[in-house]
Protein backbone atom coordinates (compact mmCIF):
# COMPACT_ATOMS: atom_id res chain seq x y z
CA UNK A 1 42.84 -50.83 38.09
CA UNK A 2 39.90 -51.97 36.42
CA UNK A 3 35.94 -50.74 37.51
CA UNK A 4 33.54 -52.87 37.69
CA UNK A 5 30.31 -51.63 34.73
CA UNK A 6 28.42 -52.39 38.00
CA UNK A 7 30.04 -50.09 40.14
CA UNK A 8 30.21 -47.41 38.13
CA UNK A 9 26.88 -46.82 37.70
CA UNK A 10 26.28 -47.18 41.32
CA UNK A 11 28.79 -44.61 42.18
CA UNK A 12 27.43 -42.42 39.27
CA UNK A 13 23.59 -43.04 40.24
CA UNK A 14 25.03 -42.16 43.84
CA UNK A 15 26.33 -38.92 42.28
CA UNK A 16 23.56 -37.80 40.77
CA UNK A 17 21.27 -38.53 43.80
CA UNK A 18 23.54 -36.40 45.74
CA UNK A 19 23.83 -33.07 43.71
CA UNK A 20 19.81 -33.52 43.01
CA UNK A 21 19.54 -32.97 46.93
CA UNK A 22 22.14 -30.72 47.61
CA UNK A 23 20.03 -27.45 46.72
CA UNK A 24 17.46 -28.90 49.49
CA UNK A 25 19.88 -29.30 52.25
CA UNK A 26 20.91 -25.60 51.17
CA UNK A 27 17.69 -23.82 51.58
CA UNK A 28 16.96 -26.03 54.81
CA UNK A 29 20.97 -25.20 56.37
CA UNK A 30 20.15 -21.20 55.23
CA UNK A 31 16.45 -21.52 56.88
CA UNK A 32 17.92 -22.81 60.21
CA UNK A 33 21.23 -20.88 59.74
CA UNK A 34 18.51 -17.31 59.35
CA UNK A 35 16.65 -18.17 62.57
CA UNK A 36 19.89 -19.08 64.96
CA UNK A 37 20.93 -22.57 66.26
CA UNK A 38 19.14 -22.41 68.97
CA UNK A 39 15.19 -23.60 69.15
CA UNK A 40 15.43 -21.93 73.36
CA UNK A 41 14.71 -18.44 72.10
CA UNK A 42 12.21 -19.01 70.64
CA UNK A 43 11.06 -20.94 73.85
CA UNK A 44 11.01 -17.83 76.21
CA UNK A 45 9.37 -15.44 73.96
CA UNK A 46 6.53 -14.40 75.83
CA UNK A 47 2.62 -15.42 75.00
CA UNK A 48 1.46 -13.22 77.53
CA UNK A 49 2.15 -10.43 80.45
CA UNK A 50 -0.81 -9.53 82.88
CA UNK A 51 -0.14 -7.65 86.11
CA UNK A 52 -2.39 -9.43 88.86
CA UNK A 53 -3.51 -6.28 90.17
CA UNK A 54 -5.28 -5.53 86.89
CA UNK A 55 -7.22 -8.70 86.91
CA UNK A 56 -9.04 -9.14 90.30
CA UNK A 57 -10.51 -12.54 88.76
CA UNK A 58 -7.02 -13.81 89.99
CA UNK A 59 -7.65 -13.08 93.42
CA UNK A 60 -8.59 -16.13 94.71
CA UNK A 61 -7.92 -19.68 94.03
CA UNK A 62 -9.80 -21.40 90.65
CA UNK A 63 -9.62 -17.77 89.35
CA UNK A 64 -8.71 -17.35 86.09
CA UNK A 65 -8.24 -14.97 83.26
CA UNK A 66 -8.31 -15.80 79.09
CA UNK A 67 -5.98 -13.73 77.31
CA UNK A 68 -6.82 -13.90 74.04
CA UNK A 69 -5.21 -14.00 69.99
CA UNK A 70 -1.68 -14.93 71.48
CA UNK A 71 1.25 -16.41 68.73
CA UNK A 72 -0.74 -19.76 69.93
CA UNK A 73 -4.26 -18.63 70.41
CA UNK A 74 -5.95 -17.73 73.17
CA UNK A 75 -4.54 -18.36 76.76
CA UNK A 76 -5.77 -19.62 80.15
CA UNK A 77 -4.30 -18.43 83.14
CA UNK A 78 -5.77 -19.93 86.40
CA UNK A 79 -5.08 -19.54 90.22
CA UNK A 80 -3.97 -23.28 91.24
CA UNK A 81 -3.15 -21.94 94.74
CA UNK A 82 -2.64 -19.18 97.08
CA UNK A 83 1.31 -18.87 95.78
CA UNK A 84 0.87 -20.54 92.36
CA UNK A 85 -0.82 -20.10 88.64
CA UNK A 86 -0.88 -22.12 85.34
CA UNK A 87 -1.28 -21.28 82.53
CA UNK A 88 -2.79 -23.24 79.16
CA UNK A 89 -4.12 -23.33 76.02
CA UNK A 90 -8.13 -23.26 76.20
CA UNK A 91 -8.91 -26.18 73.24
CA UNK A 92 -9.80 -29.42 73.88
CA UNK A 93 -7.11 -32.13 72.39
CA UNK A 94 -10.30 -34.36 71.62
CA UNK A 95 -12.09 -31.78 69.04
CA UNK A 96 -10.78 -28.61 70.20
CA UNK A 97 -13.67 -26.87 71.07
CA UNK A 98 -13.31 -24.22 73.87
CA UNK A 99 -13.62 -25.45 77.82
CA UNK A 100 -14.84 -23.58 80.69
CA UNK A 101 -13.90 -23.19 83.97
CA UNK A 102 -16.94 -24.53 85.84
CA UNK A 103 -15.15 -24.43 89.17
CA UNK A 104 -12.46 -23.79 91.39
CA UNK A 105 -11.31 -27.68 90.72
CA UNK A 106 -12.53 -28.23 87.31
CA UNK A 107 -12.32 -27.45 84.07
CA UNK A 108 -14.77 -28.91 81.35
CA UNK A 109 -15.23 -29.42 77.60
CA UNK A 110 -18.85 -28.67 76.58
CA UNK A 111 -18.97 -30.24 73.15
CA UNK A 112 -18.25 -33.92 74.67
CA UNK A 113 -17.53 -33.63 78.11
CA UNK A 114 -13.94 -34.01 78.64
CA UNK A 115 -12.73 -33.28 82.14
CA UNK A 116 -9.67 -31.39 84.03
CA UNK A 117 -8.60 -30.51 86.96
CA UNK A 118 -7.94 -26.52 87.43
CA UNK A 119 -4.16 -27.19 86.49
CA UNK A 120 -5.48 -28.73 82.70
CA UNK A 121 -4.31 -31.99 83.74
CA UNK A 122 -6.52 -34.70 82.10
CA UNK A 123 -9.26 -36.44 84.95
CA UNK A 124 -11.93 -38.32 82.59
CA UNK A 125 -13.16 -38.07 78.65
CA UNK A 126 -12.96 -38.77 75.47
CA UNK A 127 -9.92 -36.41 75.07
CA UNK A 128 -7.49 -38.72 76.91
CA UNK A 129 -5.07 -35.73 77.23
CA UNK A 130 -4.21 -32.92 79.16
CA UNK A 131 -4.80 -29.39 77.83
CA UNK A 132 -1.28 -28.00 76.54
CA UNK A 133 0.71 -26.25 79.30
CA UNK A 134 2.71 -23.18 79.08
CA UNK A 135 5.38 -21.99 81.48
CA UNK A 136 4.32 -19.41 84.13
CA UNK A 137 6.74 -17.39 85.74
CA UNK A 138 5.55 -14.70 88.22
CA UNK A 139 7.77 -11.49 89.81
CA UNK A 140 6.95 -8.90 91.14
CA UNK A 141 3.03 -9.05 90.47
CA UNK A 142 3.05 -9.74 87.05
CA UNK A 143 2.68 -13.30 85.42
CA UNK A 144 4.91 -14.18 82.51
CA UNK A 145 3.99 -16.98 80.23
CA UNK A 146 5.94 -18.68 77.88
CA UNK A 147 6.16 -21.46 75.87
CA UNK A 148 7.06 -24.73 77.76
C-alpha cells in the first residue's frame, strides 16, 4: 500500500497536535474529576442562614436584611410578601455600585439611578438587568439561601 508524502504529514502533524494537548485535557479531566461530576452541589451550598426571629426588620413586607461577605458578596434578603422572601445580590449589573431599599416596592441604584422592584426584578435604568437572584428556601423560621 503506498502513502501519500501528503498524507503522512497530515496524519503526523495530526499526531503531534494531539500529544501537545493531551497533558491539558489531563489537568482539566483531574480538575473536574477532584471536584465531582456534578456542578448541583455546589448549587445548594448555602450563602446564608438567618432565623427570622433574630431579624425583626423582616417583619413586615419591603423588610429586608443585608448579610454581608458571603462566597458571593454581600446578600439581600427582602420580605416580598406576607408568606414569601427573596433574596439577591446588592450590586448594580450597570456599574455595580451598592442599591438601597428606598421602599417597600422599590429598590434603587444611587450612582445612576437604576430601578427595581422589591423582588430585584429590573423596572427602568441604565442597568437593563435584574439584580442576580438566589434561591430562598424557608422552614421552620429560618431562611436558607442558595445559589440559584
Amino acid at each position: 500500500m503506498k502513502v501519500d508524502k501528503k498524507q503522512s504529514q497530515s496524519r503526523r502533524t495530526f499526531l503531534h497536535n494531539l500529544a501537545a494537548c493531551l497533558p491539558m485535557f489531563l489537568v482539566t479531566f483531574a480538575t473536574i474529576y477532584r471536584r465531582g461530576f456534578s456542578f448541583q452541589d455546589r448549587q445548594n451550598v448555602a450563602l446564608a442562614t438567618i432565623k427570622i426571629a433574630d431579624n425583626p426588620a423582616l417583619d413586615n413586607v419591603g423588610g429586608f436584611v443585608l448579610v454581608k461577605n458571603t462566597s458571593v458578596g454581600d446578600v439581600l434578603i427582602v420580605r416580598i410578601s406576607d408568606a414569601q422572601y427573596a433574596a439577591m445580590s446588592d450590586i448594580c449589573p450597570h456599574k455595580q455600585c451598592r442599591v438601597k431599599v428606598r421602599s417597600a416596592t422599590l429598590i434603587k441604584c444611587p450612582c445612576h439611578g437604576s430601578t427595581y422592584k422589591i423582588d430585584g426584578s429590573y423596572v427602568s435604568g441604565p442597568s437593563h438587568k435584574s439584580l442576580q437572584q438566589f434561591r430562598v428556601a424557608v422552614a421552620a423560621g429560618v431562611i436558607t439561601v442558595t445559589e440559584s
